[in-house]
Protein backbone atom coordinates (compact mmCIF):
# COMPACT_ATOMS: atom_id res chain seq x y z
CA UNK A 1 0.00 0.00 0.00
CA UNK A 2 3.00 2.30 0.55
CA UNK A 3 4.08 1.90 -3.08
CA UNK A 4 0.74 2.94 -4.58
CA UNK A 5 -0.06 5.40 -2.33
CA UNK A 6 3.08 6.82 -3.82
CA UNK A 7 2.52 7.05 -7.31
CA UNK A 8 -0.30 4.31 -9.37
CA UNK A 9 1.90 1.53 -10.54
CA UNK A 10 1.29 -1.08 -13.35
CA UNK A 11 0.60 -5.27 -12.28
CA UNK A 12 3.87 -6.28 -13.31
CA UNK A 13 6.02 -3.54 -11.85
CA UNK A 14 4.80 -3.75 -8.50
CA UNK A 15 5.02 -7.13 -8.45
CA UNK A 16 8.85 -7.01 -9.36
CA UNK A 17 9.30 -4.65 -6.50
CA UNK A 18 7.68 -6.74 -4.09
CA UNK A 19 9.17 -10.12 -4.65
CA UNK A 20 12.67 -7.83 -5.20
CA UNK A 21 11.74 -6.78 -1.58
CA UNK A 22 11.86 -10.52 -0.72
CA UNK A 23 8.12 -11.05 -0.20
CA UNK A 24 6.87 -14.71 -1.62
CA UNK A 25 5.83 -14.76 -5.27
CA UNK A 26 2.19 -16.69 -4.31
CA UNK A 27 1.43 -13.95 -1.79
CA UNK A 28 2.69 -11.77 -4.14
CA UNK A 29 0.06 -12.68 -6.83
CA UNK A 30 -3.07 -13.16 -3.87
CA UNK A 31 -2.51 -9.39 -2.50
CA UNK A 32 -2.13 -7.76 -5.79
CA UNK A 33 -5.62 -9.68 -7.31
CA UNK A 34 -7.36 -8.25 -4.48
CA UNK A 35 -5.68 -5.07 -4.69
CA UNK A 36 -7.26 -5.30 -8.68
CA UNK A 37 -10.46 -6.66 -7.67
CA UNK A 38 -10.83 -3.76 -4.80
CA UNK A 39 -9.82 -1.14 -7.65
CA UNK A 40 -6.86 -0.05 -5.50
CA UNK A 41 -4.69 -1.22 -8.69
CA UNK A 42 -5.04 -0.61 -12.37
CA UNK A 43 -3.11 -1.27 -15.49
CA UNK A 44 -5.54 0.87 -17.08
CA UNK A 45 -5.36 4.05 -14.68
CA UNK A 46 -1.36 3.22 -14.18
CA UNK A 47 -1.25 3.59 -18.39
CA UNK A 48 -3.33 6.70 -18.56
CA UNK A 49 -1.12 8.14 -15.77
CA UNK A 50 2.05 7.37 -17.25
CA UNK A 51 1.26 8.59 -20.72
CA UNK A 52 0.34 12.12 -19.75
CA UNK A 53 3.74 12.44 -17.57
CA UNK A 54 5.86 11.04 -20.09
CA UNK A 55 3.97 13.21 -22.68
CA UNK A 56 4.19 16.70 -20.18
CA UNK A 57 8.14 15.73 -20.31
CA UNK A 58 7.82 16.23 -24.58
CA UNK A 59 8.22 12.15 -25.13
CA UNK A 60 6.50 10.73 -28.36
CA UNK A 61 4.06 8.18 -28.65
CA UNK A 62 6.41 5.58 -29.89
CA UNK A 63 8.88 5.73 -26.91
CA UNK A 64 5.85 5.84 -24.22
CA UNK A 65 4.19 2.49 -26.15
CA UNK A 66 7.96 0.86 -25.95
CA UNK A 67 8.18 1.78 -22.47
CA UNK A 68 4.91 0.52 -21.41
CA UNK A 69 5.37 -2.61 -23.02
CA UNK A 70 8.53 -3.20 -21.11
CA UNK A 71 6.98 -2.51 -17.84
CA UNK A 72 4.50 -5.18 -18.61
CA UNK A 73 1.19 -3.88 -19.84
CA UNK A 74 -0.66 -5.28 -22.03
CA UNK A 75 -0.77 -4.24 -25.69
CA UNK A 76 -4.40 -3.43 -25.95
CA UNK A 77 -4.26 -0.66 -22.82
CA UNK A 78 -1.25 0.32 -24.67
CA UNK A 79 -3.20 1.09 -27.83
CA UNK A 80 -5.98 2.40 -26.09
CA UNK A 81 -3.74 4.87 -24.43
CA UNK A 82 -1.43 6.05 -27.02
CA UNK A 83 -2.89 7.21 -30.22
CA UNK A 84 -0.21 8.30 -32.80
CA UNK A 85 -3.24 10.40 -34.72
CA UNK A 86 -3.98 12.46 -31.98
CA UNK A 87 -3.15 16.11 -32.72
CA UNK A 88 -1.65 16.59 -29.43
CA UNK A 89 1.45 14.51 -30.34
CA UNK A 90 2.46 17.06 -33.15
CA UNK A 91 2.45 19.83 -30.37
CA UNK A 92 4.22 17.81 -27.84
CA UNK A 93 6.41 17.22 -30.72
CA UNK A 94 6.83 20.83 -31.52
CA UNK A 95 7.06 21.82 -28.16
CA UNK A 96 10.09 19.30 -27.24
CA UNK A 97 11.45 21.04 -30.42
CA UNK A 98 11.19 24.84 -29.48
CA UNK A 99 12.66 23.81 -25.58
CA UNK A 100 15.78 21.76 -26.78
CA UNK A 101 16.52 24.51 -29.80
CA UNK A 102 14.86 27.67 -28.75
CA UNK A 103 12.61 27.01 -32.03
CA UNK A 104 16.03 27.45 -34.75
CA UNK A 105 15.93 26.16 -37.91
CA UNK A 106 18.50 23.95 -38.93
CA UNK A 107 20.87 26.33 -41.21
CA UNK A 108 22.81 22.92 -42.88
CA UNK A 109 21.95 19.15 -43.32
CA UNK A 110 24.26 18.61 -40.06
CA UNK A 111 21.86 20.48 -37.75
CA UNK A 112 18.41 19.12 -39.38
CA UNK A 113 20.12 15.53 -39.02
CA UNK A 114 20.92 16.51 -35.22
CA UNK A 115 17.49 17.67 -34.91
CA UNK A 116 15.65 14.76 -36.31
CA UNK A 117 17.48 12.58 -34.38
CA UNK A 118 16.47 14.27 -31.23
CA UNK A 119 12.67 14.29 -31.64
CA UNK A 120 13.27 10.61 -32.97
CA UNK A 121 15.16 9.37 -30.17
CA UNK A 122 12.24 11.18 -27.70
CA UNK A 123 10.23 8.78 -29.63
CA UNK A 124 8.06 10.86 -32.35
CA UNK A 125 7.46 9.50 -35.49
CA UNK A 126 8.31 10.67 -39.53
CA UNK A 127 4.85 12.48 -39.71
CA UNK A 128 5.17 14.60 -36.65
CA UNK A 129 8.68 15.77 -37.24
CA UNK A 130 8.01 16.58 -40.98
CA UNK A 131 5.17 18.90 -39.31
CA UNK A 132 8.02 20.85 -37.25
CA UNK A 133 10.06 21.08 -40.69
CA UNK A 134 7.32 21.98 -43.14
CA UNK A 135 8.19 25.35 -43.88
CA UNK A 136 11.71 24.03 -44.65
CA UNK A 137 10.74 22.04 -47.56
């Protein structure tokens, strides 16, 4: 209870942390289906949750689904929670653009490369950074 009155946490993270903790894997499992079944825990709510912070800190939609994946939710809440048509991932996108590079247009290839590579390492995809660059072509 400690844990999630922390911060809402995903199935199969808290259960890492508590066996990791050295708590028995078959209590483990009991507590945390009752914890589901009570509502106190949610894959769903821990998904919605951890979209919109990694999104407020200007991450794109395709790091956030990789990242939610690896912390063990299932793909479906995944899709349900990350939509790469949403307009709001082009301003994100845009908006993790104008903080990094004070909104600058790349003068030379070198800088447009650096550029794209940012936004594509924070996880935005082909369409949204062609949307920052449009004026450019």
């Amino acid at each position: 209870m400690d844990l999630l009155s922390r911060r809402e946490h995903g199935v199969v993270e808290l259960t890492g942390k508590l066996i990791q903790k050295g708590f028995d894997e078959v209590f483990v499992a009991e507590a945390l289906a009752v914890l589901e079944e009570e509502g106190l825990l949610s894959d769903a709510r821990y998904s919605e949750s951890y979209v919109r912070s990694r999104m407020n800190k200007g991450f794109g939609p395709v790091r956030i689904r990789e990242e939610l994946r690896q912390r063990g939710v299932a793909d479906e809440l995944v899709s349900e929670f990350v939509d790469f048509q949403s307009r709001c991932w082009f301003e994100t996108a845009r908006e993790a653009w104008q903080k990094r590079f004070g909104g600058q247009f790349p003068e030379d290839m070198k800088a447009r490369s650096k550029q794209l590579q940012f936004l594509q390492y924070r996880g935005f995809t082909s369409d949204h950074t062609k949307h920052i660059f449009k004026d450019l072509d």
